[in-house]
PDB file of N, CA and C in Angstrom:
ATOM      1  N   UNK A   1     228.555 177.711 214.640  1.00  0.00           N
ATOM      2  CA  UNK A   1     227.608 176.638 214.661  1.00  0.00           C
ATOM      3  C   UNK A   1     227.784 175.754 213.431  1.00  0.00           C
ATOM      4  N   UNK A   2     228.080 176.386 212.203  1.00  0.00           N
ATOM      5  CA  UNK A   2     228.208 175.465 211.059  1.00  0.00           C
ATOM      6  C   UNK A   2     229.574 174.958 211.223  1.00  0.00           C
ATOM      7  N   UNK A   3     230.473 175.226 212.184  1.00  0.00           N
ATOM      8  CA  UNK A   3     231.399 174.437 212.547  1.00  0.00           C
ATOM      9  C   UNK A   3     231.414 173.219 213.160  1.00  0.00           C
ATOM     10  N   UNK A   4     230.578 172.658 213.866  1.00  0.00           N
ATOM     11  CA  UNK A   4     229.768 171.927 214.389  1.00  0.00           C
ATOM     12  C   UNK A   4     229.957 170.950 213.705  1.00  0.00           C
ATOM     13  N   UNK A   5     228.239 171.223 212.905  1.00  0.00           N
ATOM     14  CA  UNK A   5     227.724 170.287 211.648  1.00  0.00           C
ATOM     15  C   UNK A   5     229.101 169.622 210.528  1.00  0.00           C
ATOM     16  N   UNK A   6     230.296 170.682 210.479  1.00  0.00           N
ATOM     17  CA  UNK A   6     230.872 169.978 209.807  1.00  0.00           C
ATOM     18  C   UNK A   6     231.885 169.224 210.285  1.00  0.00           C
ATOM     19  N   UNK A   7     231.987 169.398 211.573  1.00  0.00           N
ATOM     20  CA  UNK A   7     233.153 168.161 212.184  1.00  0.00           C
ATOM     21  C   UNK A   7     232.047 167.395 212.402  1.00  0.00           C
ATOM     22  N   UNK A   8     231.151 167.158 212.868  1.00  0.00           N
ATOM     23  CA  UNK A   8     230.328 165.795 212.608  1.00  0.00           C
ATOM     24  C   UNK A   8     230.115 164.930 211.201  1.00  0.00           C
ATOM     25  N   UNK A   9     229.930 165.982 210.488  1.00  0.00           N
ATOM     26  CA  UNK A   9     229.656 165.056 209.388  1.00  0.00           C
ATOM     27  C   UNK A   9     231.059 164.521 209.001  1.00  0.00           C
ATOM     28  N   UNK A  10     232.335 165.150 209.060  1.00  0.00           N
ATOM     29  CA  UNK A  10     233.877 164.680 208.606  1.00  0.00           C
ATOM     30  C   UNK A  10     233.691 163.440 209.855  1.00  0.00           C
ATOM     31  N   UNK A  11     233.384 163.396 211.067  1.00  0.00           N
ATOM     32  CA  UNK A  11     233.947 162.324 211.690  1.00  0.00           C
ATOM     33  C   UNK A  11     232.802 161.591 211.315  1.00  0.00           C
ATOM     34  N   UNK A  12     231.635 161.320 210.687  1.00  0.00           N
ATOM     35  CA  UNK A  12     230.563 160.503 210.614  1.00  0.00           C
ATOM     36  C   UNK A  12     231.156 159.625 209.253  1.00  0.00           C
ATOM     37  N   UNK A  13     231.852 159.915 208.329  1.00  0.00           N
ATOM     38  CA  UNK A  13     232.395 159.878 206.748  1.00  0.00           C
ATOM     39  C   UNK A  13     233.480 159.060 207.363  1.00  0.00           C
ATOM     40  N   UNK A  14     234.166 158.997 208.618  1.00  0.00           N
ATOM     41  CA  UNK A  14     235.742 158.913 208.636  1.00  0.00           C
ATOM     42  C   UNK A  14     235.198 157.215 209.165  1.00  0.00           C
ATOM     43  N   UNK A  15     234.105 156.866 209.446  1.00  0.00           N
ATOM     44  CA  UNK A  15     234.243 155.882 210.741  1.00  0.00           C
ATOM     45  C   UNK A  15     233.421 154.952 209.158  1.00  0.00           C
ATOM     46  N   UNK A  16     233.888 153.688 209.095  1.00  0.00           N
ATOM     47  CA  UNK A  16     233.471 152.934 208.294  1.00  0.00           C
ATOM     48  C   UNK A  16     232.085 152.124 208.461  1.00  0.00           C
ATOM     49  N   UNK A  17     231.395 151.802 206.878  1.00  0.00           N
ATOM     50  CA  UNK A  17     229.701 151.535 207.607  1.00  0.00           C
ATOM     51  C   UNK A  17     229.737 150.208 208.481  1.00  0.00           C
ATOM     52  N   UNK A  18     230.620 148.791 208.249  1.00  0.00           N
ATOM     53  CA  UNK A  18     230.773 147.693 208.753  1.00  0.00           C
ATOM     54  C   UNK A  18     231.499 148.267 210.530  1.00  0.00           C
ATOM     55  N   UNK A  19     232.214 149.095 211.308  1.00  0.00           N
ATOM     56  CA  UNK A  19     232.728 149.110 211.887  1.00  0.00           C
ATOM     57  C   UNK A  19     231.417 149.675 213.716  1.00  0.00           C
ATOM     58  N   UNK A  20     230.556 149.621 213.240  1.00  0.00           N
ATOM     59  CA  UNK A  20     229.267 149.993 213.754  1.00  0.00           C
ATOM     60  C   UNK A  20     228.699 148.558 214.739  1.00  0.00           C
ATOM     61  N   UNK A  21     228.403 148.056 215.857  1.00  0.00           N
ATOM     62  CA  UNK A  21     228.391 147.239 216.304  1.00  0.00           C
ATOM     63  C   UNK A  21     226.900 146.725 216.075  1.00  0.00           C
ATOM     64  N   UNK A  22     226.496 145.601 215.539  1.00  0.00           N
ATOM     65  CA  UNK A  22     225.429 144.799 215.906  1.00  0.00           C
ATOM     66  C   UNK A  22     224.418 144.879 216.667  1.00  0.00           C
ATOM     67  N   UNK A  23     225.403 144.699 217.979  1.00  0.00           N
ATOM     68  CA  UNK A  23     224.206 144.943 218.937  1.00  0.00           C
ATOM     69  C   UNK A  23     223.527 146.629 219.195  1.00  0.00           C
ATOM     70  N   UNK A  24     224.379 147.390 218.993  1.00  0.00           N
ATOM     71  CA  UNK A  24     223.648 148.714 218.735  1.00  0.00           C
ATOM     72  C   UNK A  24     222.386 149.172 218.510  1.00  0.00           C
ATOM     73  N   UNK A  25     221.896 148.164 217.279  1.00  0.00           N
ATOM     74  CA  UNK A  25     220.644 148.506 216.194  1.00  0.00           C
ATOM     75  C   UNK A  25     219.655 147.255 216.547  1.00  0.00           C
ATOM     76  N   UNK A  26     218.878 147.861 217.288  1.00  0.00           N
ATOM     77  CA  UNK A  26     217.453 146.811 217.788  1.00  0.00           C
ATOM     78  C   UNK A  26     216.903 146.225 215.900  1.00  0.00           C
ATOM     79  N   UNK A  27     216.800 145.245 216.719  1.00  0.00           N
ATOM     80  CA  UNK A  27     215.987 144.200 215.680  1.00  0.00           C
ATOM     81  C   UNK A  27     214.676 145.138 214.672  1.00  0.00           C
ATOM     82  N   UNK A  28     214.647 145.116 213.578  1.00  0.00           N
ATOM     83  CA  UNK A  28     213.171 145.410 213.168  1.00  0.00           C
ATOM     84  C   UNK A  28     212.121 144.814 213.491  1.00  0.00           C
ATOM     85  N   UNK A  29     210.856 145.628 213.701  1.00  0.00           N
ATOM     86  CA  UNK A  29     209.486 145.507 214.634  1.00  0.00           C
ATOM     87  C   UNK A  29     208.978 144.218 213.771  1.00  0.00           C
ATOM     88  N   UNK A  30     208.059 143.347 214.310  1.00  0.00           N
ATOM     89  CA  UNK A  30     207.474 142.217 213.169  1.00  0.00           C
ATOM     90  C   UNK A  30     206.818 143.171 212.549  1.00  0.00           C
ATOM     91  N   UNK A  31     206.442 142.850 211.400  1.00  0.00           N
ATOM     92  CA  UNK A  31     205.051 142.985 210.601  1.00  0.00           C
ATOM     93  C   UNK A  31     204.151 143.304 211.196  1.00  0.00           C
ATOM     94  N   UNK A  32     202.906 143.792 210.805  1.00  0.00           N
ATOM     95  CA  UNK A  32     201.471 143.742 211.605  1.00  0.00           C
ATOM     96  C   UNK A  32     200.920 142.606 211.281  1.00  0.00           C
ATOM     97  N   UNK A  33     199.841 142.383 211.803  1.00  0.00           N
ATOM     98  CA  UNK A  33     199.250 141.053 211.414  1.00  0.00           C
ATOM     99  C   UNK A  33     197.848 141.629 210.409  1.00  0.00           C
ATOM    100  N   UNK A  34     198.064 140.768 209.720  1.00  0.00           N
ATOM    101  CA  UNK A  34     197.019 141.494 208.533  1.00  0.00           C
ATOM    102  C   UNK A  34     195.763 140.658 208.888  1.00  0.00           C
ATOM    103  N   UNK A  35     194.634 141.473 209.545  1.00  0.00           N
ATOM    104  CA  UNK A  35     193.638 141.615 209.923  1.00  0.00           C
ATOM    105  C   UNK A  35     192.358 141.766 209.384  1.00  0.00           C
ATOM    106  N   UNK A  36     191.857 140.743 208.788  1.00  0.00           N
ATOM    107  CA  UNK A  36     190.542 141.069 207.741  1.00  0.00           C
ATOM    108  C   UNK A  36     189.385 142.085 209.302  1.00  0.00           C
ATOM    109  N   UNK A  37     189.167 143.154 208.275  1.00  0.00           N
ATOM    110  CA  UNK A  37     188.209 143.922 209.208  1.00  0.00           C
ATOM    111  C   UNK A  37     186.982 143.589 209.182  1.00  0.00           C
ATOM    112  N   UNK A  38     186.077 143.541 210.168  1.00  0.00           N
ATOM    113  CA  UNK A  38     185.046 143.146 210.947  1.00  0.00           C
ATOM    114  C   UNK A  38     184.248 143.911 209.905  1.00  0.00           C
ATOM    115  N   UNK A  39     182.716 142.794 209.745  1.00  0.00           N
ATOM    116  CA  UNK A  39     181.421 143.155 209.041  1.00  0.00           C
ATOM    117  C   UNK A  39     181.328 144.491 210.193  1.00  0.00           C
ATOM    118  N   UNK A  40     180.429 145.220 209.350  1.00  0.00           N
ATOM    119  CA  UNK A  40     179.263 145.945 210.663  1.00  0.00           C
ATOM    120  C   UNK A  40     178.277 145.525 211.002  1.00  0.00           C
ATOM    121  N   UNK A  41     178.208 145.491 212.034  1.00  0.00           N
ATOM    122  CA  UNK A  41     176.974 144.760 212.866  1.00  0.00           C
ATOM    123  C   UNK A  41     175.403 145.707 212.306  1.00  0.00           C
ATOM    124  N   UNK A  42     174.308 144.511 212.487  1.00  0.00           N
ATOM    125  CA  UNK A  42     173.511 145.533 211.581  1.00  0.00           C
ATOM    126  C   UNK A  42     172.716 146.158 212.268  1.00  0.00           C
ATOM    127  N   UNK A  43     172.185 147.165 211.955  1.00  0.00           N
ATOM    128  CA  UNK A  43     171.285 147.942 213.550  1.00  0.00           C
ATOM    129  C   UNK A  43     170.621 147.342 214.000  1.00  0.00           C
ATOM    130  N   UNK A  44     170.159 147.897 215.339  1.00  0.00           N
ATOM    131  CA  UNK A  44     169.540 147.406 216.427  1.00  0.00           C
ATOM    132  C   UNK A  44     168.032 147.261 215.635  1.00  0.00           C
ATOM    133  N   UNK A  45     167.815 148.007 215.324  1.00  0.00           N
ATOM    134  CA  UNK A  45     166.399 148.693 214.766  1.00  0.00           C
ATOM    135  C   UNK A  45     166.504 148.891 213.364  1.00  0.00           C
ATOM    136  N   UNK A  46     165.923 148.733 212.726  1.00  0.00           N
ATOM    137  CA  UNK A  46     165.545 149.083 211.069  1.00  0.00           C
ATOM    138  C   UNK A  46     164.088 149.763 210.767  1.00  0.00           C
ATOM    139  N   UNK A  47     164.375 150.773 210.025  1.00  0.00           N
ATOM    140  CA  UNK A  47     162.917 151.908 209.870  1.00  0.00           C
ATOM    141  C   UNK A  47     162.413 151.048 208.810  1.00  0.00           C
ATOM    142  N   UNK A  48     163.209 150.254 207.933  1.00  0.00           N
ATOM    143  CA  UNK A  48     162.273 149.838 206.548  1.00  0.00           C
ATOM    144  C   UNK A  48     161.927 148.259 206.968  1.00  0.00           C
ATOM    145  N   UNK A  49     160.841 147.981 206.364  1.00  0.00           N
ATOM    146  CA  UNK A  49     160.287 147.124 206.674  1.00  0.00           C
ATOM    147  C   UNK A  49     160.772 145.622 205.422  1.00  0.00           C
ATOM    148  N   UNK A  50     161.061 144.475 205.745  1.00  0.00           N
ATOM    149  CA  UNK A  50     161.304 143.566 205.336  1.00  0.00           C
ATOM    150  C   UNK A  50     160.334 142.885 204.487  1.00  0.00           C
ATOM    151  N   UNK A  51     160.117 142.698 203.103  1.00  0.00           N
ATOM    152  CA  UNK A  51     159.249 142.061 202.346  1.00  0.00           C
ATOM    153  C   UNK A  51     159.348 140.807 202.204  1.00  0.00           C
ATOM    154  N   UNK A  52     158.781 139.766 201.934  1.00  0.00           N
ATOM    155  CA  UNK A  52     159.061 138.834 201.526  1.00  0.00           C
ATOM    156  C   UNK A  52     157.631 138.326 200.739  1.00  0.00           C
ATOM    157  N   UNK A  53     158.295 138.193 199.071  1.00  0.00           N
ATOM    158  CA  UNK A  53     157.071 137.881 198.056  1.00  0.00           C
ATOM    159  C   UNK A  53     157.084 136.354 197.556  1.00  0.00           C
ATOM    160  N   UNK A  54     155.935 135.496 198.285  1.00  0.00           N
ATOM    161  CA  UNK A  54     156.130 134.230 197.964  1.00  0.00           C
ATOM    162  C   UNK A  54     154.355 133.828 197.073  1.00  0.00           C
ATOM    163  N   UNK A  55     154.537 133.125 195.790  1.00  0.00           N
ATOM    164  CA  UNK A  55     153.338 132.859 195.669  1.00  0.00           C
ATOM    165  C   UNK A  55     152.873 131.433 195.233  1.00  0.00           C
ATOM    166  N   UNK A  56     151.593 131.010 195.883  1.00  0.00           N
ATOM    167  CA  UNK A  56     150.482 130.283 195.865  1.00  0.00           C
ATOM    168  C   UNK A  56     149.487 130.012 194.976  1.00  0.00           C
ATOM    169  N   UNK A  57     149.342 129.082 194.374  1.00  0.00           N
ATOM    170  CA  UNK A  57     148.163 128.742 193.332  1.00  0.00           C
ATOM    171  C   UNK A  57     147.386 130.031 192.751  1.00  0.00           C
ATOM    172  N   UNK A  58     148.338 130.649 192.066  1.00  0.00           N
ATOM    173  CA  UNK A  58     148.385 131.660 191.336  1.00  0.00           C
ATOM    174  C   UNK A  58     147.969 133.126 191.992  1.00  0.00           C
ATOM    175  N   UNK A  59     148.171 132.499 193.486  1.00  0.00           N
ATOM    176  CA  UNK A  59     148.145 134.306 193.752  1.00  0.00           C
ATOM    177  C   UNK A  59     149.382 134.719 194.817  1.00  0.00           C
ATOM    178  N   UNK A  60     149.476 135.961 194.830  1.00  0.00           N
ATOM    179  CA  UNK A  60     151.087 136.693 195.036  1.00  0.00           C
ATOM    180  C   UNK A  60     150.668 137.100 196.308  1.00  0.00           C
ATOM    181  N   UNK A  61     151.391 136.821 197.152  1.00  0.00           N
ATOM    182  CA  UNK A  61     151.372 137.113 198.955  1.00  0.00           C
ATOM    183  C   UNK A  61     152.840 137.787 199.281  1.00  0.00           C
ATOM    184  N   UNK A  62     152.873 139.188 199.552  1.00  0.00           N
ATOM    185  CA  UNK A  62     153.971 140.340 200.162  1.00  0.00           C
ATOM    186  C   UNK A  62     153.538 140.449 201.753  1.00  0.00           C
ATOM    187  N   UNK A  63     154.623 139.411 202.270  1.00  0.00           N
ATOM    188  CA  UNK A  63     154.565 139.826 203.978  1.00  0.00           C
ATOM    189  C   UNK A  63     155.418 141.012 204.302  1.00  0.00           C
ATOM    190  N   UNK A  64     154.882 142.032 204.806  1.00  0.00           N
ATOM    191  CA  UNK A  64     155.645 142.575 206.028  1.00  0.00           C
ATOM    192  C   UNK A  64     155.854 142.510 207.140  1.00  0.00           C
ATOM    193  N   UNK A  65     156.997 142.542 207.392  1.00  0.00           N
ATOM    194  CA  UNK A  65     157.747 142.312 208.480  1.00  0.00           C
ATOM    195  C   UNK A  65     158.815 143.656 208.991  1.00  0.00           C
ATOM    196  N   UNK A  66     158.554 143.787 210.252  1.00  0.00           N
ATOM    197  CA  UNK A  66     159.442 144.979 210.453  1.00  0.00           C
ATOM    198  C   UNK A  66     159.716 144.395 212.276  1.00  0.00           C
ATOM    199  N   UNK A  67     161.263 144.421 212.153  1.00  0.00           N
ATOM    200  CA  UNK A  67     162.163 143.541 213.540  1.00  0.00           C
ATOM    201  C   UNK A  67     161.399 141.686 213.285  1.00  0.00           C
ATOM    202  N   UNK A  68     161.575 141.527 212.114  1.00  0.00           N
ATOM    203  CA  UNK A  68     161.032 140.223 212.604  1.00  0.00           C
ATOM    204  C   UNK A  68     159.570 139.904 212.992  1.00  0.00           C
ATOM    205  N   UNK A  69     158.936 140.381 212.896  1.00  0.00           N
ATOM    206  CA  UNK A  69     157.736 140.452 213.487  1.00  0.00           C
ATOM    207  C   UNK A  69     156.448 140.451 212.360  1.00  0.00           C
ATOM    208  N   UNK A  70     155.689 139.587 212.075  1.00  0.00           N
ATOM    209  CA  UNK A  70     154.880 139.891 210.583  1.00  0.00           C
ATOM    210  C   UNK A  70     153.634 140.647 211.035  1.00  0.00           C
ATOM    211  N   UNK A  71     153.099 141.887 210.218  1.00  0.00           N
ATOM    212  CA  UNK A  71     151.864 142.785 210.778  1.00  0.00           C
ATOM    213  C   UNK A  71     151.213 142.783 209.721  1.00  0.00           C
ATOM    214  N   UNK A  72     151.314 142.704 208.562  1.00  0.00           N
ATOM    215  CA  UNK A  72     150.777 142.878 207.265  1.00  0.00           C
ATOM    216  C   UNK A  72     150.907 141.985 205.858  1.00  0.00           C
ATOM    217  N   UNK A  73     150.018 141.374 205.725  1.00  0.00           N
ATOM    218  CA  UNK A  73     150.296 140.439 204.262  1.00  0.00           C
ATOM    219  C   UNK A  73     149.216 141.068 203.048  1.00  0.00           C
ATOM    220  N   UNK A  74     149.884 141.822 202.124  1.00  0.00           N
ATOM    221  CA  UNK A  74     149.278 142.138 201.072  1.00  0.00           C
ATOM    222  C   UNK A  74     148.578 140.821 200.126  1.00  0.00           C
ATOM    223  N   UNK A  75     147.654 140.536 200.017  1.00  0.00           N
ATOM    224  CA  UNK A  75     147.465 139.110 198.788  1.00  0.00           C
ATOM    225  C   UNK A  75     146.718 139.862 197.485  1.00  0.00           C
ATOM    226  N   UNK A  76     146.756 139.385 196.404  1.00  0.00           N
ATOM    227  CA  UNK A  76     147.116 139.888 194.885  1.00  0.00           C
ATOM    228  C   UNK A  76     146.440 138.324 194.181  1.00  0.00           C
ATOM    229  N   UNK A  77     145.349 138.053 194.681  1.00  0.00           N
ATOM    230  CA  UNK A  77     144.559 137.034 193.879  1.00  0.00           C
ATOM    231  C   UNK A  77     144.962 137.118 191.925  1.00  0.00           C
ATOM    232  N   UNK A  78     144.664 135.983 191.775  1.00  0.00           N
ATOM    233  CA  UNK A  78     145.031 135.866 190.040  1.00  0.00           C
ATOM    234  C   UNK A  78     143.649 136.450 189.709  1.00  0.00           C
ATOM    235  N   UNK A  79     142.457 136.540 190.182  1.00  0.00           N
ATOM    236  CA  UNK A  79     141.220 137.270 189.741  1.00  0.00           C
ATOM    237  C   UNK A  79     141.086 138.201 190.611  1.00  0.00           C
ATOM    238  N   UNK A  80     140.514 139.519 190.504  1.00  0.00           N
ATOM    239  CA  UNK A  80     139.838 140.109 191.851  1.00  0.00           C
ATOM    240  C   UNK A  80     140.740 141.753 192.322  1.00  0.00           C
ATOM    241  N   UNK A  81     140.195 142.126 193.406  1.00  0.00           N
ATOM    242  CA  UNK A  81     141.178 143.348 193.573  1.00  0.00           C
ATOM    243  C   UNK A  81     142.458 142.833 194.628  1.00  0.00           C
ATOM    244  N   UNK A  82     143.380 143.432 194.849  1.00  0.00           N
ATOM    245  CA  UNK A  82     143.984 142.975 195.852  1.00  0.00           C
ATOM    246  C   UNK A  82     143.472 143.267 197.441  1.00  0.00           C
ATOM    247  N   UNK A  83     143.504 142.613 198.358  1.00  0.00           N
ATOM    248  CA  UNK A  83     143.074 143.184 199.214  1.00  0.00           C
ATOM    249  C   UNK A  83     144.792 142.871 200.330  1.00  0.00           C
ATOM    250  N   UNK A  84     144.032 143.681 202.233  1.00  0.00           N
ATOM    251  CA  UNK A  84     145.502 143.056 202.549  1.00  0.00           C
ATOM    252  C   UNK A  84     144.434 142.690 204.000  1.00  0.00           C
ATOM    253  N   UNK A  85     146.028 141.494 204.731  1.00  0.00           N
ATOM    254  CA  UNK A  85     145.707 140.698 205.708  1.00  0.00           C
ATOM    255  C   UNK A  85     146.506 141.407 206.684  1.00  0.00           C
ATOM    256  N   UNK A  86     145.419 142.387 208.146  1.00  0.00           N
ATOM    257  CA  UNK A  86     146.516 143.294 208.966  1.00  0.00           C
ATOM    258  C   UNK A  86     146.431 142.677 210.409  1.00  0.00           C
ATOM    259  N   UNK A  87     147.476 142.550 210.987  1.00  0.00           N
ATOM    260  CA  UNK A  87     147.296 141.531 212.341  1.00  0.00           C
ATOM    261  C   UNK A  87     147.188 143.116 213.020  1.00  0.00           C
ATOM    262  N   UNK A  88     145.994 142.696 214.216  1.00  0.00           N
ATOM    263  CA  UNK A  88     145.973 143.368 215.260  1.00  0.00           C
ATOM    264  C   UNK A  88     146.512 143.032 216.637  1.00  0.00           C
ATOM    265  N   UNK A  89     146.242 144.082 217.738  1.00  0.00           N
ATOM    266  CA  UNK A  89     146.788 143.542 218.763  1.00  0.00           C
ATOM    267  C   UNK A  89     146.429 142.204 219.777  1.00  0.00           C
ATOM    268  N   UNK A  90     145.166 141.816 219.145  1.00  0.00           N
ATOM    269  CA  UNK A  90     144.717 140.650 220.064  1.00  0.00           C
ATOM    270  C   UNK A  90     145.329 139.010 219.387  1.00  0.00           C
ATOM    271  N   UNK A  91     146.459 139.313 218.319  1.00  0.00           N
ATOM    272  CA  UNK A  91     147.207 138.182 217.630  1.00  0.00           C
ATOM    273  C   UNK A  91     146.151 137.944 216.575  1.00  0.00           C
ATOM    274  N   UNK A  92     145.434 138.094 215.936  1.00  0.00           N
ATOM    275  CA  UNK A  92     144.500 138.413 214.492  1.00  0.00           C
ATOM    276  C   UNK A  92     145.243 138.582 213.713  1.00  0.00           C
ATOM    277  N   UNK A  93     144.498 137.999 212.384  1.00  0.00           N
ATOM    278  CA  UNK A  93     144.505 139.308 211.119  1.00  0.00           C
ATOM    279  C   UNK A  93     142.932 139.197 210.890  1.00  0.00           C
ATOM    280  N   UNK A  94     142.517 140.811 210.246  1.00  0.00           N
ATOM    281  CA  UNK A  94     141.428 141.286 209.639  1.00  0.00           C
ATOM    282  C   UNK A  94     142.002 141.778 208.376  1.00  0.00           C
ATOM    283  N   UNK A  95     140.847 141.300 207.091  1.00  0.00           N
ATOM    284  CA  UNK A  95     140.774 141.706 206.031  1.00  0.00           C
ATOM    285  C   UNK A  95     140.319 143.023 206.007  1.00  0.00           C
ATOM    286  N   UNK A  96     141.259 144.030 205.095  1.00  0.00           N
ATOM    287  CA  UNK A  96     141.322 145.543 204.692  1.00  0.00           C
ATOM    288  C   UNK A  96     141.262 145.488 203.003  1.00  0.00           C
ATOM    289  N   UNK A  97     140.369 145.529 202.380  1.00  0.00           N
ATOM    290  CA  UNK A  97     140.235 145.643 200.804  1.00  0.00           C
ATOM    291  C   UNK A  97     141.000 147.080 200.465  1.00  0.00           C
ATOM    292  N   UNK A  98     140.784 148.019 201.276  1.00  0.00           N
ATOM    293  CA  UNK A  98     141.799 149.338 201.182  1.00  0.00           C
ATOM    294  C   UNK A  98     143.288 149.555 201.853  1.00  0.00           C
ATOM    295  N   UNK A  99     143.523 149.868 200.675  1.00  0.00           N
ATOM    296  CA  UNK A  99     145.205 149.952 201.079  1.00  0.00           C
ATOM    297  C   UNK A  99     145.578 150.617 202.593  1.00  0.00           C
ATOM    298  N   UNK A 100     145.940 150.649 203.906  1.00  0.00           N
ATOM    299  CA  UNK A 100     145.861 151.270 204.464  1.00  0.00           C
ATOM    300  C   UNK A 100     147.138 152.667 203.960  1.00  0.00           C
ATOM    301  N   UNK A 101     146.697 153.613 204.280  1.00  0.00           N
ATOM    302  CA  UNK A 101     147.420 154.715 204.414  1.00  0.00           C
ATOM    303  C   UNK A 101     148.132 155.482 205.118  1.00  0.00           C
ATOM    304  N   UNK A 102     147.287 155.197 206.695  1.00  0.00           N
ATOM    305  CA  UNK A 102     147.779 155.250 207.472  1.00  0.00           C
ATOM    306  C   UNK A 102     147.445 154.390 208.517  1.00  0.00           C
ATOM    307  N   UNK A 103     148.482 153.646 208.988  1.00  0.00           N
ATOM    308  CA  UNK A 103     148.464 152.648 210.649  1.00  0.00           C
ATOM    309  C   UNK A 103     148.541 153.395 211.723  1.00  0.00           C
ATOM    310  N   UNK A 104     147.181 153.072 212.588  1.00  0.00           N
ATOM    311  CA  UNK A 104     146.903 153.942 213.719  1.00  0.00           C
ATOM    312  C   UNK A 104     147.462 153.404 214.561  1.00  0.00           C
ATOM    313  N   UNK A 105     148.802 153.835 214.954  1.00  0.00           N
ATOM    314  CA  UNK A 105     149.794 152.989 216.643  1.00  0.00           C
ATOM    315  C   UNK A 105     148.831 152.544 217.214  1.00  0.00           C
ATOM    316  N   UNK A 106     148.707 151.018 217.744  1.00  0.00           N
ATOM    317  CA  UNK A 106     148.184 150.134 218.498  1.00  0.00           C
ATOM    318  C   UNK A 106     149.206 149.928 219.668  1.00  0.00           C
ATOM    319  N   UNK A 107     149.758 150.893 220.381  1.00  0.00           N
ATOM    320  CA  UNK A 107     151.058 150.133 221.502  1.00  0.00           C
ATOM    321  C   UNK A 107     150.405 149.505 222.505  1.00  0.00           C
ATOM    322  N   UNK A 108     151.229 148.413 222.863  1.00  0.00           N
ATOM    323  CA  UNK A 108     150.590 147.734 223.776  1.00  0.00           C
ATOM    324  C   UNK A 108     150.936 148.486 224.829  1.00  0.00           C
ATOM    325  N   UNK A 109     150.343 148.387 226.192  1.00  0.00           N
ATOM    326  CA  UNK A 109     150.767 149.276 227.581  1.00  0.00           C
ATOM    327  C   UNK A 109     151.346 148.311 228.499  1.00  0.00           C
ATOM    328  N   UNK A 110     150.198 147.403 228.637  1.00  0.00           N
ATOM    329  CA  UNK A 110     150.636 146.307 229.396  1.00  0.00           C
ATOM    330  C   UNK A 110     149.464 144.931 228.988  1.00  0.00           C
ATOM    331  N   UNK A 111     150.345 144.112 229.074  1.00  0.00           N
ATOM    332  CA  UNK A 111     149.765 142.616 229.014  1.00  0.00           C
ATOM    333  C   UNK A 111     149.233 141.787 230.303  1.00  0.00           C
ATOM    334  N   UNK A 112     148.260 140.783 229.978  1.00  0.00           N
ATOM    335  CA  UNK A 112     147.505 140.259 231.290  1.00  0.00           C
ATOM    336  C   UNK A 112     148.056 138.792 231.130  1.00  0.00           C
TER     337      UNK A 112
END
């Protein structure tokens, strides 16, 4: 068997590198195309809620927003305690001087 290997390699040595035909050896592949990779799309849904702190003749207003949707505006008067502004399901807001702690699910079932 190592008799083999070495008449190949003597006749591989014997045959010159130019004497090899052209057309033999396929073209090299193009390049890839250099591909800036794609943002990630951002979830469907987000658990944290979106703030946005804008303020008014000296008092500080924090909307929440969660999908877009505003349910809660904290306001932070320049005098006074803070109180907050909570939309209910009938398209309202009612004033809450207490922080809520916990939001009692209001789901809607069905609309008229």
């Amino acid at each position: 068997m190592r008799r083999h290997y070495r008449l190949a390699l003597a006749l591989a040595l014997l045959v010159p590198p130019g004497a090899r035909a052209a057309e033999d050896v396929p073209p090299p592949p193009p390049p890839p195309a250099q591909e800036r990779p794609a943002a990630p799309a951002p979830p469907a849904e987000s658990f944290e809620p979106e703030i946005t702190i804008t303020t008014r003749e000296g008092a500080i207003y924090e909307e929440y927003r969660y999908n877009g949707r505003l349910y809660r505006i904290k306001v932070t008067p320049r005098f006074g305690p803070p109180y907050y502004l909570i939309y209910d399901e009938h398209g309202n807001f009612h004033r809450s001087d207490a922080e809520p702690e916990v939001l009692v699910p209001q789901w809607v079932i069905r609309r008229f």
